[in-house]
PDB file of N, CA and C in Angstrom:
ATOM      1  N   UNK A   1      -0.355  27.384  22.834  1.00  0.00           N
ATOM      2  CA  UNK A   1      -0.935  26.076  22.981  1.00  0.00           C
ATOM      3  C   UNK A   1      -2.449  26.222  23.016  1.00  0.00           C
ATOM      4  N   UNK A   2      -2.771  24.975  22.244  1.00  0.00           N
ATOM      5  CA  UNK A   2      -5.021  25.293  21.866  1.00  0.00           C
ATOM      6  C   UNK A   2      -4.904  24.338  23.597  1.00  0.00           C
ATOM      7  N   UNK A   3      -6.219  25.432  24.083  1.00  0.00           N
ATOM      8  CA  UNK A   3      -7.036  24.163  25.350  1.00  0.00           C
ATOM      9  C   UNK A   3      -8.221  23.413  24.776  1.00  0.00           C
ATOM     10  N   UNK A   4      -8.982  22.900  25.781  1.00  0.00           N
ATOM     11  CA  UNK A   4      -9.902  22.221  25.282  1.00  0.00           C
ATOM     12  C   UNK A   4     -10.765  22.908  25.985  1.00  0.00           C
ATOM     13  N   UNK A   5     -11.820  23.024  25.844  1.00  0.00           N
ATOM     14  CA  UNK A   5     -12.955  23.704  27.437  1.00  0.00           C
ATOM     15  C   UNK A   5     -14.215  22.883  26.589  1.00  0.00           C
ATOM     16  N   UNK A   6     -14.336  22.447  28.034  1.00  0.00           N
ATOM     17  CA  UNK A   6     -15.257  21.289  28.009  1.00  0.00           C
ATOM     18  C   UNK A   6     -16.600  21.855  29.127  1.00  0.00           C
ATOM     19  N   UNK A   7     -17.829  21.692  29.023  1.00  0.00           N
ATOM     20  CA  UNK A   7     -18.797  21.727  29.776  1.00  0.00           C
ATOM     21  C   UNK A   7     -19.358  20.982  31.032  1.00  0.00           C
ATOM     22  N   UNK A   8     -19.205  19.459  31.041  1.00  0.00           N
ATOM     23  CA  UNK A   8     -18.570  18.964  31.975  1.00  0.00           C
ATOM     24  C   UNK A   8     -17.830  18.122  31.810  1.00  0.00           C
ATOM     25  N   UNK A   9     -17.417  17.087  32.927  1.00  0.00           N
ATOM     26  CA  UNK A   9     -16.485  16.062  33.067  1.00  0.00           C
ATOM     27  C   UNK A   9     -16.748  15.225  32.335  1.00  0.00           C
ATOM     28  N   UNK A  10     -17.782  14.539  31.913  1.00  0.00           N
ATOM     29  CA  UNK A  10     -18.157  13.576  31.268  1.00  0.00           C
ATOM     30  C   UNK A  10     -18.146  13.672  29.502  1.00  0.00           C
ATOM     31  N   UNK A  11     -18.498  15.075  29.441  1.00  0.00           N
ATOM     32  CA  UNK A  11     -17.673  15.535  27.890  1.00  0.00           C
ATOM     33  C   UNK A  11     -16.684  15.503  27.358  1.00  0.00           C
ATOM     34  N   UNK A  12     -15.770  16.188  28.671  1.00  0.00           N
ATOM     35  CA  UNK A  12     -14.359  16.107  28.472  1.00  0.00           C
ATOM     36  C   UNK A  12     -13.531  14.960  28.148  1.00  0.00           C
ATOM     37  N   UNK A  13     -13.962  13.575  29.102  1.00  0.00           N
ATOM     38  CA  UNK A  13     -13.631  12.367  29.017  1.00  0.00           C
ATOM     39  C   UNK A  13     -13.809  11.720  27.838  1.00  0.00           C
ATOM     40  N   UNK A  14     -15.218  11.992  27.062  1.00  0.00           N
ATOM     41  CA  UNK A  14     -15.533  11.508  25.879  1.00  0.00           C
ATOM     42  C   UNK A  14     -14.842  12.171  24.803  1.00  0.00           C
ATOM     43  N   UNK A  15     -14.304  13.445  24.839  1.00  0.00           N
ATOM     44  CA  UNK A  15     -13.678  13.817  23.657  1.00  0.00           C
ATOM     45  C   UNK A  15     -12.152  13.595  23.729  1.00  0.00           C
ATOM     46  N   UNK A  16     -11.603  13.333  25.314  1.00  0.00           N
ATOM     47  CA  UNK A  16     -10.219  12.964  25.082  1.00  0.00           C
ATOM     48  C   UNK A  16     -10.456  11.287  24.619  1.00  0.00           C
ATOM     49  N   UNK A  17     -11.282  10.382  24.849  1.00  0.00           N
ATOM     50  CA  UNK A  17     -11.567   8.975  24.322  1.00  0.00           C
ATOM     51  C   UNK A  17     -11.454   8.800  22.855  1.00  0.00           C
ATOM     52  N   UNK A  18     -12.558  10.169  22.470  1.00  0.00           N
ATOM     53  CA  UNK A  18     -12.075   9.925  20.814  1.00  0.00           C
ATOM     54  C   UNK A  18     -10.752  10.407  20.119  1.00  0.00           C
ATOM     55  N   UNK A  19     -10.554  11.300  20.625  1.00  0.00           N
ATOM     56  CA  UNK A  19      -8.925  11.937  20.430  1.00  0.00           C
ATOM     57  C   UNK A  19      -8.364  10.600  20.208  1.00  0.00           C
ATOM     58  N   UNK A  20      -8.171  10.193  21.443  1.00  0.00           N
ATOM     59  CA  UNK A  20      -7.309   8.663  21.762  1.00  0.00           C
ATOM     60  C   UNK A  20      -7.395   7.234  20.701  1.00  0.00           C
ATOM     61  N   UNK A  21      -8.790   7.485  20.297  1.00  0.00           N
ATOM     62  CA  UNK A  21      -8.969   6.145  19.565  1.00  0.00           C
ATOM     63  C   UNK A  21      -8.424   6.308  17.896  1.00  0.00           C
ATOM     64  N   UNK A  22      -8.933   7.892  18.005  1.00  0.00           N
ATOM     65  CA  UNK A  22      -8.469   8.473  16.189  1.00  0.00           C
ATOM     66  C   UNK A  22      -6.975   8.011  16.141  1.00  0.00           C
ATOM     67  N   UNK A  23      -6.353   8.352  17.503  1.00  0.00           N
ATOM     68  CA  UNK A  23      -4.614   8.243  17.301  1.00  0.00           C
ATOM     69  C   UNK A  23      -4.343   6.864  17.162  1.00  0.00           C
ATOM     70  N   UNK A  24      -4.826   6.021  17.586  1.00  0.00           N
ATOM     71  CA  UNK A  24      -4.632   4.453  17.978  1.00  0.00           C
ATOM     72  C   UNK A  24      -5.232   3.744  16.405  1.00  0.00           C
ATOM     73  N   UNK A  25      -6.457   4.305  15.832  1.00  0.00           N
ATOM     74  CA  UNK A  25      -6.025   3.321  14.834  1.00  0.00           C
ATOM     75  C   UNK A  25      -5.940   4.384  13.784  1.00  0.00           C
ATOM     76  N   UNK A  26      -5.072   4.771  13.635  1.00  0.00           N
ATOM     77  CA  UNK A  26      -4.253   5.393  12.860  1.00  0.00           C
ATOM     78  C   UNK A  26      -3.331   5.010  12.824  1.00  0.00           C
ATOM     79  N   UNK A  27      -2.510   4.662  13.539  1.00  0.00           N
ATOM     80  CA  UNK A  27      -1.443   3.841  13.919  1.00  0.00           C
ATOM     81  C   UNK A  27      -1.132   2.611  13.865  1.00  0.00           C
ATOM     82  N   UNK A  28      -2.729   2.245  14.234  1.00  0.00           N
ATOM     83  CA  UNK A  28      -2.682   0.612  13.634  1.00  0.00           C
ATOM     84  C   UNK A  28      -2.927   0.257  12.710  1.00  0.00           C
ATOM     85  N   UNK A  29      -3.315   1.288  11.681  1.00  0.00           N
ATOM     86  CA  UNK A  29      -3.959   0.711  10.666  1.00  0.00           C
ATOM     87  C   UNK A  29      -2.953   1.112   8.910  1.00  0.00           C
ATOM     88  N   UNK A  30      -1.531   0.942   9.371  1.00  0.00           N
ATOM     89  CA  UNK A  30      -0.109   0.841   8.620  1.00  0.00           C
ATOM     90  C   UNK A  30       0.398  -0.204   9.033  1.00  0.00           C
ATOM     91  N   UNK A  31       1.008  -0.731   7.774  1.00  0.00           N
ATOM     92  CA  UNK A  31       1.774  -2.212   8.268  1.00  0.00           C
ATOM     93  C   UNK A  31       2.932  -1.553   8.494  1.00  0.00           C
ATOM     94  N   UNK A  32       3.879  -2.178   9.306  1.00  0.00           N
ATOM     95  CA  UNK A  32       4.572  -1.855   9.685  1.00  0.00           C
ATOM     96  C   UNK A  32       6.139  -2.544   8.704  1.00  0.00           C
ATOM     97  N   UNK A  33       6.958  -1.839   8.529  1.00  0.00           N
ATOM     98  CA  UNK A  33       7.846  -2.371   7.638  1.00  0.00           C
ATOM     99  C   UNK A  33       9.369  -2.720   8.010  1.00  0.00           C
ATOM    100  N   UNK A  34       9.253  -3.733   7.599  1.00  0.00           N
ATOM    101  CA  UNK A  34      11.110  -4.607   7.867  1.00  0.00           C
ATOM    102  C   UNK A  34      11.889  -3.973   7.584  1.00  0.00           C
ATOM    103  N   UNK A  35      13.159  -4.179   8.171  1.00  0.00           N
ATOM    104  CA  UNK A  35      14.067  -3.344   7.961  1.00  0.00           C
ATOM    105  C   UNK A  35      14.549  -4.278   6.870  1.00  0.00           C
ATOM    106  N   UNK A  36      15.608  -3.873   6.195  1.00  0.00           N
ATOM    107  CA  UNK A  36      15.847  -4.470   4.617  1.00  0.00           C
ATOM    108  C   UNK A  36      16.101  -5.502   4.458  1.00  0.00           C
ATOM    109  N   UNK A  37      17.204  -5.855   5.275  1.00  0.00           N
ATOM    110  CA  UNK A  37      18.064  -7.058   5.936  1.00  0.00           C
ATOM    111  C   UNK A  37      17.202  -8.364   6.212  1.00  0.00           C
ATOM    112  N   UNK A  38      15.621  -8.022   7.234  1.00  0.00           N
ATOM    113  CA  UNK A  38      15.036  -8.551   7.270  1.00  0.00           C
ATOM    114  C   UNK A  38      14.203  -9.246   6.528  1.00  0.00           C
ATOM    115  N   UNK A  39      13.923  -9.250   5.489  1.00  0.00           N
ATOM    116  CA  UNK A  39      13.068 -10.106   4.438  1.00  0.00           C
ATOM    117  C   UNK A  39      13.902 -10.827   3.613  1.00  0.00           C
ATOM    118  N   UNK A  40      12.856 -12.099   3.139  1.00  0.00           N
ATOM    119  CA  UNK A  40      13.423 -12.962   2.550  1.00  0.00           C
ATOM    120  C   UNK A  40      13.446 -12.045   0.867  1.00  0.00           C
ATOM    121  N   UNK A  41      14.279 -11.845   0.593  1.00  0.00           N
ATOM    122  CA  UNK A  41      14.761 -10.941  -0.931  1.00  0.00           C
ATOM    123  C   UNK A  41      14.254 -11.979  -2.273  1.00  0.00           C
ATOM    124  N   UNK A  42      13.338 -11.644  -2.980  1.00  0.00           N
ATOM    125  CA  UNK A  42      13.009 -12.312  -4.315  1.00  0.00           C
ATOM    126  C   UNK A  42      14.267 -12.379  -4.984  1.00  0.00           C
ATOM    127  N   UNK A  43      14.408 -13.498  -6.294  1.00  0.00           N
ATOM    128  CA  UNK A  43      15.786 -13.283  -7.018  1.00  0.00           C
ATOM    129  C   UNK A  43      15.288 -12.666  -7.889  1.00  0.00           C
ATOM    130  N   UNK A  44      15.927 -11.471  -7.455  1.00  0.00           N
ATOM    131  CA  UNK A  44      15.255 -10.054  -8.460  1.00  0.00           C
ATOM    132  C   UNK A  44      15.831 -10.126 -10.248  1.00  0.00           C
ATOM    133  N   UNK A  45      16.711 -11.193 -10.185  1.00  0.00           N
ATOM    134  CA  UNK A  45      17.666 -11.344 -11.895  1.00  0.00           C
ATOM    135  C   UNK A  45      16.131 -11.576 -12.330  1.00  0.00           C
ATOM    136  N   UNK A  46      15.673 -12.675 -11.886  1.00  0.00           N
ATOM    137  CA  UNK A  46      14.535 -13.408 -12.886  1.00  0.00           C
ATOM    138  C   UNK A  46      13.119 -12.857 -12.924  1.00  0.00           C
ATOM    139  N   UNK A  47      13.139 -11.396 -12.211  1.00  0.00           N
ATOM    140  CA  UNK A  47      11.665 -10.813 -12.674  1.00  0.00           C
ATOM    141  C   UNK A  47      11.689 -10.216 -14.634  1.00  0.00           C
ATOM    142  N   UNK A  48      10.511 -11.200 -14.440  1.00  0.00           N
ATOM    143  CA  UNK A  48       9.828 -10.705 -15.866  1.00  0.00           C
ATOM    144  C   UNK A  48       9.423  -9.211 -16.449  1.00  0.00           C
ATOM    145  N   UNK A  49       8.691  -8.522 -15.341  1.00  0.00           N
ATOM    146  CA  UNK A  49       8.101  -7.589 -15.461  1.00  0.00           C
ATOM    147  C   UNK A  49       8.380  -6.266 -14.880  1.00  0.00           C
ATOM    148  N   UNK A  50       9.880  -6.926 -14.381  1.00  0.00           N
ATOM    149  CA  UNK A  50      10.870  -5.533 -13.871  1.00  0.00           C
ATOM    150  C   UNK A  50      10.694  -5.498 -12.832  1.00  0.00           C
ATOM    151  N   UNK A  51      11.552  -4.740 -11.860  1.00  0.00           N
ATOM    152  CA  UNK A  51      11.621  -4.302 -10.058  1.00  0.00           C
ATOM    153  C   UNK A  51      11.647  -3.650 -10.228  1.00  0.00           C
ATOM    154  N   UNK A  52      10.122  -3.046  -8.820  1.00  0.00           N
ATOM    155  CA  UNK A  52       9.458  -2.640  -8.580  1.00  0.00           C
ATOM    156  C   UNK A  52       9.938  -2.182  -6.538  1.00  0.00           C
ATOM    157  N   UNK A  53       9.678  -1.056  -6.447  1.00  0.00           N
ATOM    158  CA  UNK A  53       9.751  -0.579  -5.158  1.00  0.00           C
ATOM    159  C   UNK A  53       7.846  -0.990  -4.367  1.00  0.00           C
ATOM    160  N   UNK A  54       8.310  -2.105  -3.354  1.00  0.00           N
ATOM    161  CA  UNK A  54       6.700  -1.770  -2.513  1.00  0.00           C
ATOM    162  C   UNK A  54       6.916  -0.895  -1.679  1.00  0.00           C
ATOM    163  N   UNK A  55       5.902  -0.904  -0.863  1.00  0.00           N
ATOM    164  CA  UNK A  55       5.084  -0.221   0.389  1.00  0.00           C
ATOM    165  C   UNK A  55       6.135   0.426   1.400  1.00  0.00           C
ATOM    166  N   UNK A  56       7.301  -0.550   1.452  1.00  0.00           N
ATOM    167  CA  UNK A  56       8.257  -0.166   2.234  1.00  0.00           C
ATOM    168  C   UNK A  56       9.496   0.008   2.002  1.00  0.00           C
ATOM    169  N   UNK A  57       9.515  -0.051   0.310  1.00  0.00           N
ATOM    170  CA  UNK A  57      10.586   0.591  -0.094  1.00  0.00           C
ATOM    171  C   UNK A  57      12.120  -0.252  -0.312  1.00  0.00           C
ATOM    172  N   UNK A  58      11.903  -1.624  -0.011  1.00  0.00           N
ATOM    173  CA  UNK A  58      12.185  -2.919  -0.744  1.00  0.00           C
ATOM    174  C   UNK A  58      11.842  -3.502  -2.252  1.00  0.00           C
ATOM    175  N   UNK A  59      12.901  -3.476  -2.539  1.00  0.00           N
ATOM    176  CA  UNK A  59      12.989  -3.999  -3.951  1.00  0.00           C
ATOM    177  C   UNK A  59      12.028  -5.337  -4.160  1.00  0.00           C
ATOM    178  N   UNK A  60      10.993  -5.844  -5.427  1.00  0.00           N
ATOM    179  CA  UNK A  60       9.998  -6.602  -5.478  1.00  0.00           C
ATOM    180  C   UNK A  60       9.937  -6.996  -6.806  1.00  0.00           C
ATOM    181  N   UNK A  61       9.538  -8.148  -7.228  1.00  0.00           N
ATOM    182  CA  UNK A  61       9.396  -8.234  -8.662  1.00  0.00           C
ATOM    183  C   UNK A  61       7.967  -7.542  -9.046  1.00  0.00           C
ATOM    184  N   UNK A  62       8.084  -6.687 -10.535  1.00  0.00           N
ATOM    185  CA  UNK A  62       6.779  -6.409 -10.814  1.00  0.00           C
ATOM    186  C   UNK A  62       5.913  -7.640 -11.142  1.00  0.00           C
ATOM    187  N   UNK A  63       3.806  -6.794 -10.993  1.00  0.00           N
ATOM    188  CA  UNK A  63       3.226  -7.975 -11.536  1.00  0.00           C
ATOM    189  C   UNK A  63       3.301  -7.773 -13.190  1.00  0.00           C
ATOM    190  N   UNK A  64       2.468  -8.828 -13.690  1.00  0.00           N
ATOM    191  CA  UNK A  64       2.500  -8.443 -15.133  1.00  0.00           C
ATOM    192  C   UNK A  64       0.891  -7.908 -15.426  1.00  0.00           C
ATOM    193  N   UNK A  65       0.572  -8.426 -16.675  1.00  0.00           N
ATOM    194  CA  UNK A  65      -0.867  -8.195 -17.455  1.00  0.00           C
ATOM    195  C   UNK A  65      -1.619  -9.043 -16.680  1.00  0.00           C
ATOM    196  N   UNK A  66      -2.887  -8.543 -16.351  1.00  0.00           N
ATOM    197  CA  UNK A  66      -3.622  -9.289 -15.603  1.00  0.00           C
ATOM    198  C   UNK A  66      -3.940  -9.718 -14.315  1.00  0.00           C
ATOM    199  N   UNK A  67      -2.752  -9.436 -14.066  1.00  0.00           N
ATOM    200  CA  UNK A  67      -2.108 -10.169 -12.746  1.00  0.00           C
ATOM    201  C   UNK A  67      -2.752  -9.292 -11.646  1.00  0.00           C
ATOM    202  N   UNK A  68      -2.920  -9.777 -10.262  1.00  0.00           N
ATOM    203  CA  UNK A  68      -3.549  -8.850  -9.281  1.00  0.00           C
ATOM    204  C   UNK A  68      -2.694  -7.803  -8.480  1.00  0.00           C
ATOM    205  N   UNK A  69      -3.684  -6.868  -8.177  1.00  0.00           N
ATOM    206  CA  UNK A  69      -2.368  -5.505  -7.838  1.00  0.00           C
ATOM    207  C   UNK A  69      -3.337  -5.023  -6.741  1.00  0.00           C
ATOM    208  N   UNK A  70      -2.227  -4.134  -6.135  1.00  0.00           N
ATOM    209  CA  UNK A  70      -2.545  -2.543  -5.511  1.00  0.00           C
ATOM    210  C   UNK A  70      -2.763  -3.381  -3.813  1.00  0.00           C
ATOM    211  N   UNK A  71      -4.258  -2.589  -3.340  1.00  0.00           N
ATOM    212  CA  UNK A  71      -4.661  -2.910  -2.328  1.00  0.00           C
ATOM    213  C   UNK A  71      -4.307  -1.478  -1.468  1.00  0.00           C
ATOM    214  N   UNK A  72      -4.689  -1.033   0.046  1.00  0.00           N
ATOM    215  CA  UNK A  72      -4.346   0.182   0.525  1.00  0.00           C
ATOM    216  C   UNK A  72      -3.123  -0.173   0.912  1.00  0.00           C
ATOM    217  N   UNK A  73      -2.384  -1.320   1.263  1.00  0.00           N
ATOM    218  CA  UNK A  73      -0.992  -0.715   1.351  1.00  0.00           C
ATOM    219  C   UNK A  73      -0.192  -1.795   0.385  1.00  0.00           C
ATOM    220  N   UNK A  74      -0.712  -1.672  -0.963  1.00  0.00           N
ATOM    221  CA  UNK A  74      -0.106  -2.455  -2.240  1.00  0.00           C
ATOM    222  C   UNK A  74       0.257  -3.916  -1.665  1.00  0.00           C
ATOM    223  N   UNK A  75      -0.787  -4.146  -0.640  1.00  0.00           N
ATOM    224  CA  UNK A  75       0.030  -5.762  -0.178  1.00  0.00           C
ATOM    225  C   UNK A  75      -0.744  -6.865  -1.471  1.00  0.00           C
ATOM    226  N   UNK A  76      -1.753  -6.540  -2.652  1.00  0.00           N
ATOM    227  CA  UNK A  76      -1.382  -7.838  -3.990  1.00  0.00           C
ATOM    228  C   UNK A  76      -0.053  -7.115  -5.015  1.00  0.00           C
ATOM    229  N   UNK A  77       0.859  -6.761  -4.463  1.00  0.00           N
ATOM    230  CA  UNK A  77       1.441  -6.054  -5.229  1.00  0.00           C
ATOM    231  C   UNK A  77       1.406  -5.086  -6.469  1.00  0.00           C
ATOM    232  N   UNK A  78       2.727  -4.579  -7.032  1.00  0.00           N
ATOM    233  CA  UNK A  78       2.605  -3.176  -8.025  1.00  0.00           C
ATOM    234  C   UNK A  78       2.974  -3.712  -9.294  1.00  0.00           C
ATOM    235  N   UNK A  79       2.454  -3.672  -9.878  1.00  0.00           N
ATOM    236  CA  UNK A  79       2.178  -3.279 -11.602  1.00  0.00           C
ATOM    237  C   UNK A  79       3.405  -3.024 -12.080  1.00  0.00           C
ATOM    238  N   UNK A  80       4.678  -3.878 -13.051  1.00  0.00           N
ATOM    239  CA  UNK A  80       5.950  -3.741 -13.689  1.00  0.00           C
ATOM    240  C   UNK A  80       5.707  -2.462 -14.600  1.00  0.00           C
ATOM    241  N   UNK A  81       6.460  -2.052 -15.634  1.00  0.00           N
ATOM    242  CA  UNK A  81       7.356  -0.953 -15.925  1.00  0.00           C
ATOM    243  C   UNK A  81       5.688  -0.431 -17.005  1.00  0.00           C
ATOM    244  N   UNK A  82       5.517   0.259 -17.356  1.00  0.00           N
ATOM    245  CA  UNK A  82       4.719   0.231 -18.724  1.00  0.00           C
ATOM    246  C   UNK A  82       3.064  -0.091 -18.182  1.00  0.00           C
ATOM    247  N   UNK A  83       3.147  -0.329 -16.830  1.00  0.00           N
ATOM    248  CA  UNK A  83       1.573  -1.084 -16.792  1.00  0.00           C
ATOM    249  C   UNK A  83       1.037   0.076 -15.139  1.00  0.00           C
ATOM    250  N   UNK A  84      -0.031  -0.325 -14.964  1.00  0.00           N
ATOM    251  CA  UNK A  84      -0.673   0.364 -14.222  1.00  0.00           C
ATOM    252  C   UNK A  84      -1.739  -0.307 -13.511  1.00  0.00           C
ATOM    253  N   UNK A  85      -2.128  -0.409 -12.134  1.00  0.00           N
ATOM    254  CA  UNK A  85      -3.476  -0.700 -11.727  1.00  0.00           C
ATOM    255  C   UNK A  85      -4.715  -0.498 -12.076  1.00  0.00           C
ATOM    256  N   UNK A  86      -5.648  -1.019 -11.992  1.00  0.00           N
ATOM    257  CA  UNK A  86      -6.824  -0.644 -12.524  1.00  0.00           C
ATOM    258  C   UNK A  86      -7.928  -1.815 -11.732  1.00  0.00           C
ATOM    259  N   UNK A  87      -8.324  -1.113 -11.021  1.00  0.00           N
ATOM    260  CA  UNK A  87      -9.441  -1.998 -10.244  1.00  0.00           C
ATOM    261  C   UNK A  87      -8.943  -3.028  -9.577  1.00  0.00           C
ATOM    262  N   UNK A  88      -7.794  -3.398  -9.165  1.00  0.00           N
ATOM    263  CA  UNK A  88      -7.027  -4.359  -9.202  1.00  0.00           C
ATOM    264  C   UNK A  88      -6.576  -5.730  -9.814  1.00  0.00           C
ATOM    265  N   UNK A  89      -6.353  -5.272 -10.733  1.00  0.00           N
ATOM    266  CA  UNK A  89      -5.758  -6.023 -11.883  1.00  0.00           C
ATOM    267  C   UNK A  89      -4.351  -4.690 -12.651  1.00  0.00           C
ATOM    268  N   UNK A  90      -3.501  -5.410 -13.288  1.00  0.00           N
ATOM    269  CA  UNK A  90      -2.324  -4.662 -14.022  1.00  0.00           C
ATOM    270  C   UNK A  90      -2.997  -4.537 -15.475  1.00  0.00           C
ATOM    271  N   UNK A  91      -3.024  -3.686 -15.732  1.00  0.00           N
ATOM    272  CA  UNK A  91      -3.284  -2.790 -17.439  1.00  0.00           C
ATOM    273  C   UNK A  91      -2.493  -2.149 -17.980  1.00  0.00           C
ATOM    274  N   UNK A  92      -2.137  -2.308 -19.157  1.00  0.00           N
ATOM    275  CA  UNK A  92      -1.613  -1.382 -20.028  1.00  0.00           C
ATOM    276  C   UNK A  92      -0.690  -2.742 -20.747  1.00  0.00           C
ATOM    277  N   UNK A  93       0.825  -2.809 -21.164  1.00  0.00           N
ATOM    278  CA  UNK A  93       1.597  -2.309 -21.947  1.00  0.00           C
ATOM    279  C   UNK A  93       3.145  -3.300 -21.019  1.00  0.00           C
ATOM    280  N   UNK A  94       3.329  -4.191 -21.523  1.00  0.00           N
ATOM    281  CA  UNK A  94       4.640  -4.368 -20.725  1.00  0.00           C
ATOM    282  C   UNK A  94       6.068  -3.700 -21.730  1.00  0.00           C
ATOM    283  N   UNK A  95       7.355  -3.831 -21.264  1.00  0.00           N
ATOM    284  CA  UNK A  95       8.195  -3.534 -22.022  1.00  0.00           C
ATOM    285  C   UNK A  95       8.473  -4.089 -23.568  1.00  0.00           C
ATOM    286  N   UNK A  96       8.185  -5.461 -22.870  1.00  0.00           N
ATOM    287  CA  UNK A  96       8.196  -6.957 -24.647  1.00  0.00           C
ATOM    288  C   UNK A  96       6.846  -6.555 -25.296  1.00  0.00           C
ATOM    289  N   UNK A  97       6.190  -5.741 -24.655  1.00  0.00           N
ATOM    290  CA  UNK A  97       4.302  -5.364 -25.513  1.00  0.00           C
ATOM    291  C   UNK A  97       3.408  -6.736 -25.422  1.00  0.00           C
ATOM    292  N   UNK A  98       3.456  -7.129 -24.001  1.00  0.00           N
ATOM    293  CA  UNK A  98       2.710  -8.206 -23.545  1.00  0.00           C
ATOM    294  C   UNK A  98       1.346  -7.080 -22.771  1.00  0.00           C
ATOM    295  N   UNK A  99       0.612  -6.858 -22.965  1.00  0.00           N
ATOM    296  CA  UNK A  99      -0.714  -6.220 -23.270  1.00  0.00           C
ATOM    297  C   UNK A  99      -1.812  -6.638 -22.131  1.00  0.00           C
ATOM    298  N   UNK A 100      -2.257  -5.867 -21.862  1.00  0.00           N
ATOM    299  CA  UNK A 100      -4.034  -6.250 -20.976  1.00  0.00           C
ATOM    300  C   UNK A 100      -4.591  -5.486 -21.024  1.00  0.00           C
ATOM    301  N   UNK A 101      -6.192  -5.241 -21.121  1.00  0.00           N
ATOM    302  CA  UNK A 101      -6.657  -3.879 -20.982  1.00  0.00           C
ATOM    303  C   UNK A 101      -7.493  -3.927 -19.613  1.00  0.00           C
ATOM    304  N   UNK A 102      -7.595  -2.935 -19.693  1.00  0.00           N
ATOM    305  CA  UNK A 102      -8.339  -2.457 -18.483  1.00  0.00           C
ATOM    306  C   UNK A 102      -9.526  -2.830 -17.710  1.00  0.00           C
ATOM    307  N   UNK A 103      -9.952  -2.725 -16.243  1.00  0.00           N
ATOM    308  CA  UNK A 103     -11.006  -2.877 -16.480  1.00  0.00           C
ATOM    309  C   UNK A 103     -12.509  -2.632 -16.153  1.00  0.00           C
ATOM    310  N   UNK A 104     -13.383  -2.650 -16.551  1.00  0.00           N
ATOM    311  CA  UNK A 104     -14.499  -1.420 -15.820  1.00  0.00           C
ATOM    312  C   UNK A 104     -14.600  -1.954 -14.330  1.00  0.00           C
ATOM    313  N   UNK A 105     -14.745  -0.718 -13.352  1.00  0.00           N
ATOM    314  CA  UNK A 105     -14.850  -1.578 -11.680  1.00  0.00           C
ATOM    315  C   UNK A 105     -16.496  -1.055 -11.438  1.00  0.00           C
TER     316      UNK A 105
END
């Protein structure tokens, strides 16, 4: 087991504080995810641009061309089959060859 050795008390306190805060928003700073059951389920027949797995591993309709994406925890959603993020927007290529290009960020 690592110790800590600290010089005085008032060091010590300050480095277990930051310890503490690194852990805390680290923790807070993940959404936290429904269990499956729990969400209202898209009618996944009628996605255009294919289903798509999000953030938590629930089935989602993809976006298409253009359309807004990503984010750090993909909350504007993910980019259908053929396409890709890009600055946040969807690029590339759908399955039917419905098209967007890219774009400089």
């Amino acid at each position: 087991m690592r110790t800590i050795s600290c010089i005085s008390g008032v060091s010590c306190l300050l480095t277990l504080c930051s310890i503490l805060l690194l852990i805390l928003q680290n923790a807070a700073a993940s959404p936290l995810c429904p269990e499956r059951n729990e969400i209202t389920p898209e009618d996944l027949n009628t996605c255009k641009y294919g289903v798509v797995l999000g953030w938590c591993g629930n089935p989602a309709c993809g976006k298409g061309p253009g359309d807004p994406c990503g984010g750090r925890w993909e909350e504007n959603g993910i980019c259908g089959e053929g396409m890709y993020c890009v600055c946040g927007y969807c690029a590339g290529c759908t399955t039917t060859l419905e098209c967007a290009l890219g774009r400089f960020c």
